[in-house]
N, C-alpha and C. Protein backbone atom coordinates (compact mmCIF):
# COMPACT_ATOMS: atom_id res chain seq x y z
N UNK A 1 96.57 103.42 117.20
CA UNK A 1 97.48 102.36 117.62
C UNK A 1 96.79 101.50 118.66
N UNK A 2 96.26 99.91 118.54
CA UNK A 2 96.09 98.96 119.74
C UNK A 2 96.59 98.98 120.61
N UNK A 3 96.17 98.12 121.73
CA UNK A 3 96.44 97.83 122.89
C UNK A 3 98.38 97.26 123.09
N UNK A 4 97.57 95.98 121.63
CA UNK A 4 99.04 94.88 121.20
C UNK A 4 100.04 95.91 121.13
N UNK A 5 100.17 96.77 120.27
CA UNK A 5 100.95 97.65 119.84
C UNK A 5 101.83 98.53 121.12
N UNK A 6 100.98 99.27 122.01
CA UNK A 6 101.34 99.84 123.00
C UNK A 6 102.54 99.40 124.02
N UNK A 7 101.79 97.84 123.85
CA UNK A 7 102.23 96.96 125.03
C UNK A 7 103.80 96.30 124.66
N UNK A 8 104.16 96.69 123.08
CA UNK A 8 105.26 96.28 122.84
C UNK A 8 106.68 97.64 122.78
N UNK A 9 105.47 98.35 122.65
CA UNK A 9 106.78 99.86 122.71
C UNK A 9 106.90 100.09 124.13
N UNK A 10 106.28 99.82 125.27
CA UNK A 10 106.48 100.75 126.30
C UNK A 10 108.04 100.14 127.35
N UNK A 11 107.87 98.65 127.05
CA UNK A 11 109.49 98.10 127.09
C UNK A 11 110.41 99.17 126.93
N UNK A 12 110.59 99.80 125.54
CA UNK A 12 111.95 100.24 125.07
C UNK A 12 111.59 101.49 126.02
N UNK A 13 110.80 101.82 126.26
CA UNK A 13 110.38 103.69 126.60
C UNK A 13 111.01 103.39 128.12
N UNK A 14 110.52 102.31 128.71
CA UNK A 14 111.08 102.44 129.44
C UNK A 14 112.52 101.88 130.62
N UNK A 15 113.21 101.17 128.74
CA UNK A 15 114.28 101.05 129.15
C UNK A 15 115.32 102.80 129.45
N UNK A 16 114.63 103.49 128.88
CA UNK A 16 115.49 104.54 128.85
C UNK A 16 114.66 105.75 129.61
N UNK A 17 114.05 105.39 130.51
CA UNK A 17 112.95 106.76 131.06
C UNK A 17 114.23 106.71 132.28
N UNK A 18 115.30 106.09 133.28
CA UNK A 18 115.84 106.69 133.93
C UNK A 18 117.29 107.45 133.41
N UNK A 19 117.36 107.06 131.80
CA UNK A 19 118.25 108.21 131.49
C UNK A 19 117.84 109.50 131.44
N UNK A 20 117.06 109.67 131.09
CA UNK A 20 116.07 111.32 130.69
C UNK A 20 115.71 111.71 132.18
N UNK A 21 115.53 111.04 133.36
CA UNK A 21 115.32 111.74 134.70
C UNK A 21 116.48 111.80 135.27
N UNK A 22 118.02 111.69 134.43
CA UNK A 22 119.22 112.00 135.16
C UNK A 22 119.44 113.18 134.42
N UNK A 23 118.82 112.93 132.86
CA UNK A 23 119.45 113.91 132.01
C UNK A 23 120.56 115.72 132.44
N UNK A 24 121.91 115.75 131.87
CA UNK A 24 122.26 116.85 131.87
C UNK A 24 122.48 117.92 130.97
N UNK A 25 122.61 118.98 130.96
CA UNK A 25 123.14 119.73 129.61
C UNK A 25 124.02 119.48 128.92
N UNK A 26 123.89 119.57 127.85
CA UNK A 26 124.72 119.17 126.87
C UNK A 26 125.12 120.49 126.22
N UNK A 27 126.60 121.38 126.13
CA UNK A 27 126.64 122.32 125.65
C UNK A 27 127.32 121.85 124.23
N UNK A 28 127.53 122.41 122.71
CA UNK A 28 128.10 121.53 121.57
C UNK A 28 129.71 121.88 121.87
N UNK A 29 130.11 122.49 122.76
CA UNK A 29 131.58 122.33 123.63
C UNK A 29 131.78 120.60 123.91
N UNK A 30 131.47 120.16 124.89
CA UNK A 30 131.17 118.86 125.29
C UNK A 30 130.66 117.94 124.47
N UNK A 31 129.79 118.01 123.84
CA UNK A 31 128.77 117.29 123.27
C UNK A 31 130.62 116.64 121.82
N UNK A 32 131.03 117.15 121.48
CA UNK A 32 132.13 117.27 120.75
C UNK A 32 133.08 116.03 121.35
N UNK A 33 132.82 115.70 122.83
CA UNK A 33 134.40 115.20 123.77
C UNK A 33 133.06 113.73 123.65
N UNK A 34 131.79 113.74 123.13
CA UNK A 34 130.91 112.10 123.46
C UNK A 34 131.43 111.42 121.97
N UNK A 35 131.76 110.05 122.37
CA UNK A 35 132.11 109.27 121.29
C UNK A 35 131.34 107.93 120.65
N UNK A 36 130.32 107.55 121.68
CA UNK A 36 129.49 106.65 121.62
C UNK A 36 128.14 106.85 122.32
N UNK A 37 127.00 106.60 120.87
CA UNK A 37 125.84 106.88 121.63
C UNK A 37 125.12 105.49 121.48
N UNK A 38 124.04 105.28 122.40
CA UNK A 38 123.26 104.50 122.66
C UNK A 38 121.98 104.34 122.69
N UNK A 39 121.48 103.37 121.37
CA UNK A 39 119.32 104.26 121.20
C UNK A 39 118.98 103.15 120.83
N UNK A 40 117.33 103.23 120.81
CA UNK A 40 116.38 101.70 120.66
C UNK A 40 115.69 102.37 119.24
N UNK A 41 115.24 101.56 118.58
CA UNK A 41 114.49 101.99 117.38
C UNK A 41 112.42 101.32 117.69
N UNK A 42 112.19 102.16 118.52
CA UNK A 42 110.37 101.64 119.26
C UNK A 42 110.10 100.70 118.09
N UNK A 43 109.86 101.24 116.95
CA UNK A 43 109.04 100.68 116.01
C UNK A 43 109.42 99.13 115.27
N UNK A 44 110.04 98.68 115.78
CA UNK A 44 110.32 97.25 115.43
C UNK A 44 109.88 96.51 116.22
N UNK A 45 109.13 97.00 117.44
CA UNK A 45 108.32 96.29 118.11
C UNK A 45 107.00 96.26 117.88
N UNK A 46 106.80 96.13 116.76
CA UNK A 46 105.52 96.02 116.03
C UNK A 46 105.45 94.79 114.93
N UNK A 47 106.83 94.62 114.67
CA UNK A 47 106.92 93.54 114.15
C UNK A 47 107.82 92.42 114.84
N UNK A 48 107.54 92.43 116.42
CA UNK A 48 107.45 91.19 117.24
C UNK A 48 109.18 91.55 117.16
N UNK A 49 110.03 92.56 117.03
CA UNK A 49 111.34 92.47 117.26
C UNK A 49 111.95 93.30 117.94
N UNK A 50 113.48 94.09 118.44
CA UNK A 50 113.95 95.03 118.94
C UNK A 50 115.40 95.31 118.39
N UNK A 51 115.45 96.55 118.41
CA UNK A 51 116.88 96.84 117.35
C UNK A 51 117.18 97.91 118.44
N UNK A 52 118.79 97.77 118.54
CA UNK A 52 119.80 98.65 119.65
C UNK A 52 120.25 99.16 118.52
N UNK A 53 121.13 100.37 118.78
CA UNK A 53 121.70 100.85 118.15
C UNK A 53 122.78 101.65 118.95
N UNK A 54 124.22 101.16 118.40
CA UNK A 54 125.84 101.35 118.94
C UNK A 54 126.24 102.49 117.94
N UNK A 55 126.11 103.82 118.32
CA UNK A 55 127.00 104.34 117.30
C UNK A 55 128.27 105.06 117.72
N UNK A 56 129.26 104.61 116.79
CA UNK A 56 130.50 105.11 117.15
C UNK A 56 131.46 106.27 116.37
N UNK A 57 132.03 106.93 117.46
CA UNK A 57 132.49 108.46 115.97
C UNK A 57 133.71 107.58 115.90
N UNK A 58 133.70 108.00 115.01
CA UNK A 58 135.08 107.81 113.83
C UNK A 58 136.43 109.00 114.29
N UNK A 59 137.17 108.54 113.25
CA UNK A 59 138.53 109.79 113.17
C UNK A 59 137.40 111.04 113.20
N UNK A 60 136.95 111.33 112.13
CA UNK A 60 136.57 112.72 111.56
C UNK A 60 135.16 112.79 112.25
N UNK A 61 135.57 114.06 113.50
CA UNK A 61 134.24 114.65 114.22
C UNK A 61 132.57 114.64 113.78
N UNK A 62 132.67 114.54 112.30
CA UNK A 62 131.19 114.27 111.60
C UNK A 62 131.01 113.39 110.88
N UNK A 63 131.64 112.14 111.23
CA UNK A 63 131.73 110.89 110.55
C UNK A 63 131.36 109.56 111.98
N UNK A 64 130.38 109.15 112.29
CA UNK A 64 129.89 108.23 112.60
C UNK A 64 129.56 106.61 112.43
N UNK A 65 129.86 105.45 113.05
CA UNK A 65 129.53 104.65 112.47
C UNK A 65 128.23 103.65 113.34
N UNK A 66 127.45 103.27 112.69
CA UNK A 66 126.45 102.66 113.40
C UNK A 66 126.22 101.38 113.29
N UNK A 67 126.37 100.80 114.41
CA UNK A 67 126.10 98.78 114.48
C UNK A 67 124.67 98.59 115.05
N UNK A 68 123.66 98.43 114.17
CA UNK A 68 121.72 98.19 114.96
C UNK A 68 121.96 96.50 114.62
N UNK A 69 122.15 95.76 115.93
CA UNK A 69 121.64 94.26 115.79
C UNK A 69 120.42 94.46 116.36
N UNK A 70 119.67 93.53 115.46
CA UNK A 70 118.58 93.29 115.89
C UNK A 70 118.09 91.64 116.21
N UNK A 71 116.90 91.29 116.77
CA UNK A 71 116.42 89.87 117.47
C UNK A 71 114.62 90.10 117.13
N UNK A 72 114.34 89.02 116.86
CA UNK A 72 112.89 88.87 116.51
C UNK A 72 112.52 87.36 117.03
N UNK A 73 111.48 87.64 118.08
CA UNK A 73 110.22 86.44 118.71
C UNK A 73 109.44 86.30 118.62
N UNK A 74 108.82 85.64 118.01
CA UNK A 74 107.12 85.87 118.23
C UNK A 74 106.42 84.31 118.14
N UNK A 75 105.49 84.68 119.09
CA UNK A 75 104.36 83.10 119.05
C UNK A 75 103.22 83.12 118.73
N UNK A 76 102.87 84.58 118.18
CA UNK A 76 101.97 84.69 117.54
C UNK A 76 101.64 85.39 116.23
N UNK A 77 101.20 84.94 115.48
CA UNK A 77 101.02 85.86 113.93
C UNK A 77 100.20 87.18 114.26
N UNK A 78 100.74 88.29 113.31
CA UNK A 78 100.36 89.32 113.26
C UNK A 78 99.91 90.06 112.01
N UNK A 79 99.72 91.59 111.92
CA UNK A 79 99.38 91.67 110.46
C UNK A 79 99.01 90.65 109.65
N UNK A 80 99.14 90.07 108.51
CA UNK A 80 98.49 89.30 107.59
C UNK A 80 99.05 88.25 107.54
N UNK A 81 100.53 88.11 108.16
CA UNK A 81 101.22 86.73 108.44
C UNK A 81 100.16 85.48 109.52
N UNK A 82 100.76 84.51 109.06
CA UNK A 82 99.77 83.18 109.12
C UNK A 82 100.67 82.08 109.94
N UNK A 83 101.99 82.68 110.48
CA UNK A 83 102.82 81.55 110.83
C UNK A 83 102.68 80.81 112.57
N UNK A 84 102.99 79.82 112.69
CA UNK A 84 103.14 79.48 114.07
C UNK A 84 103.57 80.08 114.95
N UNK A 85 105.34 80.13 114.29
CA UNK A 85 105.86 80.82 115.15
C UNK A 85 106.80 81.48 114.30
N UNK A 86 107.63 82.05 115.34
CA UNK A 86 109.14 82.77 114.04
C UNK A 86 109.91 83.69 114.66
N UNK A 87 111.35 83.23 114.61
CA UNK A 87 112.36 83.74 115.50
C UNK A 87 113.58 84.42 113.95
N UNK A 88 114.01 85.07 114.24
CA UNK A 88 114.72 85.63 113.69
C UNK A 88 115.99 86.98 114.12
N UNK A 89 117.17 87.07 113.69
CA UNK A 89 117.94 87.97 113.69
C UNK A 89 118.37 88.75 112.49
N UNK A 90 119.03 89.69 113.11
CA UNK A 90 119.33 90.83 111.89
C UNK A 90 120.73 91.66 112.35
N UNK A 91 121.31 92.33 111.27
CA UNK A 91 121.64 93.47 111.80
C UNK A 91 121.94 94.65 110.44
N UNK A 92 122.47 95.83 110.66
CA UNK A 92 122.68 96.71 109.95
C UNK A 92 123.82 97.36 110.20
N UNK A 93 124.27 98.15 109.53
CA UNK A 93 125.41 99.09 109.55
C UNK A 93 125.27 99.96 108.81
N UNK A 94 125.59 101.34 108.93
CA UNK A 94 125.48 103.04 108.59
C UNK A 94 126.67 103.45 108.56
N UNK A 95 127.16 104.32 107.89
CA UNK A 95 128.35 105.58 107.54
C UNK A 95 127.51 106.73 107.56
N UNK A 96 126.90 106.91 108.75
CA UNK A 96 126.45 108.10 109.15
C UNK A 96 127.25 110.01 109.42
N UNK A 97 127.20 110.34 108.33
CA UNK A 97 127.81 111.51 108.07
C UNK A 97 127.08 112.98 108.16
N UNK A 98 127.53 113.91 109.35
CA UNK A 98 126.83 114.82 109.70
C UNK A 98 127.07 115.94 108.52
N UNK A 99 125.90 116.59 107.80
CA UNK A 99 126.06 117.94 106.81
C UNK A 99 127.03 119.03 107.12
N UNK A 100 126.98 119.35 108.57
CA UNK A 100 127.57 120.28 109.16
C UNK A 100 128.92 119.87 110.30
N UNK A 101 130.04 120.09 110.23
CA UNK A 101 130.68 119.83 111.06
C UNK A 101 130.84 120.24 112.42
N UNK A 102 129.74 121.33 112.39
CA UNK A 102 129.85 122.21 113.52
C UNK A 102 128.74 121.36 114.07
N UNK A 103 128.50 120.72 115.33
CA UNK A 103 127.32 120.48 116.08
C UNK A 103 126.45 120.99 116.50
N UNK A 104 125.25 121.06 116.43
CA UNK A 104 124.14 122.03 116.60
C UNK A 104 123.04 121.01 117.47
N UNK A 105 121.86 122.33 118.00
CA UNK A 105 121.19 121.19 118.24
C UNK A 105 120.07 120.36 117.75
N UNK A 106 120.21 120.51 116.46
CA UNK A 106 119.68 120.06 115.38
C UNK A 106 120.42 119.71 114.74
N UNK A 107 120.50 118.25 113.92
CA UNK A 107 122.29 118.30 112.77
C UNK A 107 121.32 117.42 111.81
N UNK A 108 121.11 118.08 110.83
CA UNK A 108 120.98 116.81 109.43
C UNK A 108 122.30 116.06 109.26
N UNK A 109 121.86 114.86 108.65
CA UNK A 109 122.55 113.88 108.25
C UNK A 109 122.12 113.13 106.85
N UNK A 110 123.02 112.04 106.09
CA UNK A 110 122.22 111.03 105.72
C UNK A 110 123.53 110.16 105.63
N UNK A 111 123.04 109.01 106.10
CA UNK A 111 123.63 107.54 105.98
C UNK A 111 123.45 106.53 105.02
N UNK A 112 124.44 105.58 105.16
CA UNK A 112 123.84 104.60 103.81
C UNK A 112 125.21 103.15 104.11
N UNK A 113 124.34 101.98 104.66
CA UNK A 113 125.08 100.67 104.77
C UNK A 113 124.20 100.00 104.41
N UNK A 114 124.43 98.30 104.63
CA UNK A 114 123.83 97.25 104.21
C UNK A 114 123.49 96.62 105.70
N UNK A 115 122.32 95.99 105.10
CA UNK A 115 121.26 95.02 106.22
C UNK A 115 121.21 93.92 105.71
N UNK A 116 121.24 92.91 106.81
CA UNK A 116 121.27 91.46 106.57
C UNK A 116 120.08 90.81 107.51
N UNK A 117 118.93 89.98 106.80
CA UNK A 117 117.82 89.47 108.32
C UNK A 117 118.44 87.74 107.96
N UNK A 118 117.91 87.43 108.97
CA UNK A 118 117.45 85.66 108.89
C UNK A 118 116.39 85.67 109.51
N UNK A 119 115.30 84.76 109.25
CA UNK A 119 113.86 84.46 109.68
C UNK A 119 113.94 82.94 109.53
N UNK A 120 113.57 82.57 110.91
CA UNK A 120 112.85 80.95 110.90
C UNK A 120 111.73 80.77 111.27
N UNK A 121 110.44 80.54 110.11
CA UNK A 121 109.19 80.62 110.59
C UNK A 121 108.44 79.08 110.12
N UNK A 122 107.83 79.05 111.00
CA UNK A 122 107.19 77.67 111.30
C UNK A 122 105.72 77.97 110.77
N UNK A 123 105.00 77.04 110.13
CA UNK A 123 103.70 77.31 109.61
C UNK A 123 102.61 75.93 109.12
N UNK A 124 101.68 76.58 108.85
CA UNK A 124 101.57 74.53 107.71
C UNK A 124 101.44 75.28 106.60
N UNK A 125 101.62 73.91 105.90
CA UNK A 125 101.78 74.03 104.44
C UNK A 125 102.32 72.58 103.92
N UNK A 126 102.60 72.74 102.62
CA UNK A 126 102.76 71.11 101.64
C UNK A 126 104.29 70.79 101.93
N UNK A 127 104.12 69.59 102.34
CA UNK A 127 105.43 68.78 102.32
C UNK A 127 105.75 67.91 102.20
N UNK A 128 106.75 67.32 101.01
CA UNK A 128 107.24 66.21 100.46
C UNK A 128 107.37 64.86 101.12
N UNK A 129 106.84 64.22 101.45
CA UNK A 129 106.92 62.95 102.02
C UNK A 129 106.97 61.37 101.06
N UNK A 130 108.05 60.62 101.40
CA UNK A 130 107.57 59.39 100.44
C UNK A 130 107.21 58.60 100.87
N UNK A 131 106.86 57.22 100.39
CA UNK A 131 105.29 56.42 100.86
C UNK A 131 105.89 55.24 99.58
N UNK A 132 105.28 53.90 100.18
CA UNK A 132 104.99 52.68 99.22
C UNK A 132 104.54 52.62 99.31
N UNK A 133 104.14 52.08 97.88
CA UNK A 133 102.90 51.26 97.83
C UNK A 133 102.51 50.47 96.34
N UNK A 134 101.94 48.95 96.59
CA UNK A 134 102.19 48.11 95.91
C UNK A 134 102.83 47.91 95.29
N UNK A 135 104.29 47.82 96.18
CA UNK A 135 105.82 47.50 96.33
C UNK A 135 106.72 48.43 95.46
N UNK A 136 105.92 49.99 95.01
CA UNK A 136 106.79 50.88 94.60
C UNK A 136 107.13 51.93 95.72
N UNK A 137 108.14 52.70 95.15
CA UNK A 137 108.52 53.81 95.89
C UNK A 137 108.04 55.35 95.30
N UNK A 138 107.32 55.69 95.74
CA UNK A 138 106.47 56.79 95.62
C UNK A 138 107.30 58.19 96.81
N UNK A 139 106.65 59.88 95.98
CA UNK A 139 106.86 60.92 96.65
C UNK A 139 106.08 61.46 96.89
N UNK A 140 104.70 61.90 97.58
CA UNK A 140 103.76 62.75 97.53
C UNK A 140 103.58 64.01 98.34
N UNK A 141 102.70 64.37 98.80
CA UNK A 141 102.50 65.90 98.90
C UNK A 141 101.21 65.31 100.18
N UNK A 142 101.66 66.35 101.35
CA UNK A 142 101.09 66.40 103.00
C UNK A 142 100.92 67.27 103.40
N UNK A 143 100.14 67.49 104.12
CA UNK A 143 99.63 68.98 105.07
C UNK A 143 100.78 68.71 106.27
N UNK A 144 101.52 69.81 106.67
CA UNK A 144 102.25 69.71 107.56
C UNK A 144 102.98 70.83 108.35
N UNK A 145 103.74 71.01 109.44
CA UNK A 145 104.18 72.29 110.11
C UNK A 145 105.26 71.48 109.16
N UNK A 146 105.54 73.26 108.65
CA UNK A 146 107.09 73.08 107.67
C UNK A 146 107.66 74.56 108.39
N UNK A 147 109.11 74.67 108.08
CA UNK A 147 110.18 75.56 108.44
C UNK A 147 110.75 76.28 107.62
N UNK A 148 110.69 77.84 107.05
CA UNK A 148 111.18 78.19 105.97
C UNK A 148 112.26 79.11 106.88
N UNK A 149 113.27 78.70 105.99
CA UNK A 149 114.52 79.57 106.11
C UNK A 149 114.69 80.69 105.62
N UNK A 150 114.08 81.74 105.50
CA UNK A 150 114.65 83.21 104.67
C UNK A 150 116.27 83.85 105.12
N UNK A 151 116.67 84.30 104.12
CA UNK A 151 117.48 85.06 104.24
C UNK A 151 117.39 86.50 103.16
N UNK A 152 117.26 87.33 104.00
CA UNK A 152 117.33 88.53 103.05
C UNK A 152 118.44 89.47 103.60
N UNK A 153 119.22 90.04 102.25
CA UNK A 153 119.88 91.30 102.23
C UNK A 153 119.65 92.14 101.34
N UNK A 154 120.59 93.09 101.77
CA UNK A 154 119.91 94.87 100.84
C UNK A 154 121.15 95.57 101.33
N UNK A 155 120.17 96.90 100.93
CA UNK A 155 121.00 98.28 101.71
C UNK A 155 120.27 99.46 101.84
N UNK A 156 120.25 100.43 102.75
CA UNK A 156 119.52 101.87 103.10
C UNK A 156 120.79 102.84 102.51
N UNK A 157 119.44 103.72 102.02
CA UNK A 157 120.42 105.47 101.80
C UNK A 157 119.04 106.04 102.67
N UNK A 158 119.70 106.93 103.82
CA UNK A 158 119.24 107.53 104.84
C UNK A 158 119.05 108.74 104.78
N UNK A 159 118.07 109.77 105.22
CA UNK A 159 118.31 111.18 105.52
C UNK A 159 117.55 111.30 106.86
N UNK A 160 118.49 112.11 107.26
CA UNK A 160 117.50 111.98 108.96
C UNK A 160 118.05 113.57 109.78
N UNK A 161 117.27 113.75 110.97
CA UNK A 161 117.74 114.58 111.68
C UNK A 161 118.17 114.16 113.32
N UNK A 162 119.26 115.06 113.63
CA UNK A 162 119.52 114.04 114.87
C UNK A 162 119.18 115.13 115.37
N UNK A 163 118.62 115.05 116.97
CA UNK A 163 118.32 116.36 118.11
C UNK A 163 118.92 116.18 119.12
N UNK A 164 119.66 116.84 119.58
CA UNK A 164 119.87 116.69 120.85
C UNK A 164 118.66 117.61 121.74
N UNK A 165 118.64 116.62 122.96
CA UNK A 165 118.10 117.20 123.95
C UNK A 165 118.72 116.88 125.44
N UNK A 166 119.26 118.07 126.17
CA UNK A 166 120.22 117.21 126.60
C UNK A 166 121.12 116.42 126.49
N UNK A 167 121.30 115.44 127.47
CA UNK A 167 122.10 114.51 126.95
C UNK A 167 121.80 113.36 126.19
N UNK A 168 121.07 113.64 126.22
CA UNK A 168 120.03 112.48 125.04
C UNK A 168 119.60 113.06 123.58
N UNK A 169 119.44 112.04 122.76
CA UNK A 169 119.09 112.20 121.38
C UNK A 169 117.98 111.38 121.05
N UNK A 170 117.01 112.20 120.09
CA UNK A 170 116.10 111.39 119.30
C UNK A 170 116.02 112.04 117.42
N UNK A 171 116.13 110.96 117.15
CA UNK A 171 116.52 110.89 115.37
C UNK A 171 115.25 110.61 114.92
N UNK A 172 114.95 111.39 114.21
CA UNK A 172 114.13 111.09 112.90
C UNK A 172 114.58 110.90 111.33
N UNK A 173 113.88 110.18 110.86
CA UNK A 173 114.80 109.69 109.76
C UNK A 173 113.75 108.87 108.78
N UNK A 174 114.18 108.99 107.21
CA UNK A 174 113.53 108.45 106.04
C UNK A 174 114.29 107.65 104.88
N UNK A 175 113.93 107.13 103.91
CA UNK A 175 115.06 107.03 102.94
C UNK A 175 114.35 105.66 102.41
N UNK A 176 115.45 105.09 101.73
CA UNK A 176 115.01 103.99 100.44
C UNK A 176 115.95 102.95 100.76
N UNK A 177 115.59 102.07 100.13
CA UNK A 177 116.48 100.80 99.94
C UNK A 177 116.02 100.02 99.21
N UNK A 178 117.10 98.56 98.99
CA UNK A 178 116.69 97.36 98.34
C UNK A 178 117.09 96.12 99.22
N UNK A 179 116.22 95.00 98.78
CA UNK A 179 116.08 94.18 99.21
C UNK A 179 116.21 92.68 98.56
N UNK A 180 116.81 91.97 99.14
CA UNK A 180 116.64 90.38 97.92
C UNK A 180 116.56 89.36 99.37
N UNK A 181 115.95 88.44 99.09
CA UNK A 181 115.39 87.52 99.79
C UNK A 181 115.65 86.24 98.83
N UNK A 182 116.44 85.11 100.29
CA UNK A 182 116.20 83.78 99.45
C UNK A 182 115.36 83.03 100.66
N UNK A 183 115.01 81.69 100.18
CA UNK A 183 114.67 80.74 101.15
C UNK A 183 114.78 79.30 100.99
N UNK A 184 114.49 78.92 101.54
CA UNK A 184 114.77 77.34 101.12
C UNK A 184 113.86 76.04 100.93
N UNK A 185 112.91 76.59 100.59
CA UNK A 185 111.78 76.30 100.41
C UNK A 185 111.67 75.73 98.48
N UNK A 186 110.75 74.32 98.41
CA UNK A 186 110.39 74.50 96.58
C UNK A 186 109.23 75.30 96.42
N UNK A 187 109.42 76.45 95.39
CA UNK A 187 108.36 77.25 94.66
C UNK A 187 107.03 76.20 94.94
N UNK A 188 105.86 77.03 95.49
CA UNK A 188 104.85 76.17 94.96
C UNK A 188 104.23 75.49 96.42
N UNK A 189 105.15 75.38 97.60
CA UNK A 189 104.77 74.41 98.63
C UNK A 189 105.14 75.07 100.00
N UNK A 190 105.34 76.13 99.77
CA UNK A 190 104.93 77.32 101.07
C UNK A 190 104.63 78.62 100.86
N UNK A 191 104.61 79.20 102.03
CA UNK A 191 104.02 80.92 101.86
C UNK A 191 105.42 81.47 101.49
N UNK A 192 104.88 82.82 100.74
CA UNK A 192 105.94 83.72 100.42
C UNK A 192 107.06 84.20 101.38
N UNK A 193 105.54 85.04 102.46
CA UNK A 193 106.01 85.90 102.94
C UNK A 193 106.72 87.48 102.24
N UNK A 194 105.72 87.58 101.00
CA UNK A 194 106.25 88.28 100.26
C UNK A 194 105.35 89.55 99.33
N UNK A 195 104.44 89.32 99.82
CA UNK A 195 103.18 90.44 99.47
C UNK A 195 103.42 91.67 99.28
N UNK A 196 103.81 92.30 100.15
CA UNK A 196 104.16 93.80 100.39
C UNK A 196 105.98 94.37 100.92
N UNK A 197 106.08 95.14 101.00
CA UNK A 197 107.77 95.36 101.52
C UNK A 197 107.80 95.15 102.72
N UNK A 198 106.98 94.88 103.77
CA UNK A 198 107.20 95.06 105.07
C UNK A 198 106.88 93.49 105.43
N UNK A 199 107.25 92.80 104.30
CA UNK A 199 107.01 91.55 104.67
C UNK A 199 108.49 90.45 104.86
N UNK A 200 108.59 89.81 105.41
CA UNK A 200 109.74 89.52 105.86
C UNK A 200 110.80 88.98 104.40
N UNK A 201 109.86 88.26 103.31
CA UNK A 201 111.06 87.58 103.05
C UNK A 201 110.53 88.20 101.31
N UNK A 202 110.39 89.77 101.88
CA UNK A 202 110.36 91.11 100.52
C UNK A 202 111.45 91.13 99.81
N UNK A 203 111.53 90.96 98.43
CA UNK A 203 112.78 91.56 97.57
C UNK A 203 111.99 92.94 96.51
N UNK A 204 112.93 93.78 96.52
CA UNK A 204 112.91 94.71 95.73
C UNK A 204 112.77 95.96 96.42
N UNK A 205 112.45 97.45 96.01
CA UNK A 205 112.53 98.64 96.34
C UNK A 205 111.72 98.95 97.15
N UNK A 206 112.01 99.87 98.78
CA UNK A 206 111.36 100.05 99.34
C UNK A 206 111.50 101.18 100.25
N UNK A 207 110.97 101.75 101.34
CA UNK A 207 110.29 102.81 101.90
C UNK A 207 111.10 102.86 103.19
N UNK A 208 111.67 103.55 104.02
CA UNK A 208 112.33 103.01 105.01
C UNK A 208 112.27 104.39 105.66
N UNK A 209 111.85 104.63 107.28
CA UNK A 209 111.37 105.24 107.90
C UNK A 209 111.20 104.96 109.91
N UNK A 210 111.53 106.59 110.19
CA UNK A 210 110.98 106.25 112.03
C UNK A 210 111.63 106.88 112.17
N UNK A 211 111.51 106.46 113.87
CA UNK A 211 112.98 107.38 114.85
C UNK A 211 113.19 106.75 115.56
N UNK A 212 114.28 107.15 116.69
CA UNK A 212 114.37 106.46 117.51
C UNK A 212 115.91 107.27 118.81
N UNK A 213 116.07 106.53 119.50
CA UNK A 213 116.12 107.89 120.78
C UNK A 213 117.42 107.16 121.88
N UNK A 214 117.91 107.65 122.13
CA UNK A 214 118.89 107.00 123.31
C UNK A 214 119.47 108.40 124.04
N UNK A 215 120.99 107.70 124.61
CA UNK A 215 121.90 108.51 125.39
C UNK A 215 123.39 108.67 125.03
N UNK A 216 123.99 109.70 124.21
CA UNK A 216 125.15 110.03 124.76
C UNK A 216 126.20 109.79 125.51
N UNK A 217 127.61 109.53 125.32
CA UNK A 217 128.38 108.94 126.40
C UNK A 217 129.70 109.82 125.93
């Protein structure tokens, strides 16, 4: 892992390093009476973004629901992207359902909601401009910073493990999804953005993976 890389996870680590130096026991007595937990997902800061994650219990003690909005900045291209710049939001939602109703300090799970991004990325590329000349009206084609609008949605099926430690939790977790992407762009006169799945404005089947860690309430 780079320098770049480091320098974008240690933010989240240490938004939450003075929960873990208050940290208390958590017996699954108590742990039973917490209704809302609170966690960062590190690894989206690799792709210039940050995702919270609100999860809330439901009626039924092993029924969870999870709100991850996420926000994306960046002024500089990374991985194989080529853009100026590119700001974007997101969010997701989970029906996160524990295997076991009894709380442990280990609990499999697997979840499964829908994700929604928007991406506004700035770049050059060909753009439509019209022009006279010898007194017609003409459309041609320019090198220029253009603006593509993506919008992609999908959905995750999840399997993960939650841990408690203390009063804190860190989840690990895998699973699949799909993806469809539009933009607003004509075929032919910008970048995809569409090479691989981890590319912003990806449609089709993909790989979905990490962890990520908060606090109990």
């Amino acid at each position: 892992m780079n320098k770049n890389i480091l320098k974008k996870l240690l933010p989240a680590f240490l938004l939450f390093f003075p929960l873990f130096i208050t940290a208390q026991d958590v017996t699954e007595e108590n742990y039973e009476q917490k209704t809302i937990g609170i966690g960062v997902v590190p690894l989206y800061a690799i792709s210039n973004g940050m995702r919270v994650d609100l999860d809330l219990r439901l009626n039924d003690k092993n029924h969870w629901l999870v709100i991850a909005p996420q926000v994306y900045v960046s002024n500089n291209a990374n991985f194989d992207w080529d853009y100026n710049s590119m700001t974007g939001v997101g969010i997701e939602l989970q029906h996160k359902i524990f295997l076991d109703r009894k709380i442990k300090k280990v609990n499999p799970y697997f979840s499964y909601g829908p994700v929604f991004n928007y991406f506004s990325v700035k770049d050059n590329g060909l753009t439509t401009q019209a022009f006279e000349e010898d007194g017609g009206n003409y459309i041609g084609l320019a090198e220029d910073e253009v603006t593509t609008n993506i919008y992609k949605i999908g959905g995750n099926l999840i399997f993960g493990l939650h841990c408690l430690v203390d009063n804190m939790y860190i989840d690990f977790y895998a699973g699949t999804g799909m993806r469809f992407s539009y933009d607003n762009k004509t075929t032919g006169l910008h970048k995809y953005y569409n090479d691989w799945w981890g590319d912003m404005g990806y449609s089709g089947t993909l790989m979905v993976g990490g962890f990520r860690f908060g606090v109990m309430f």
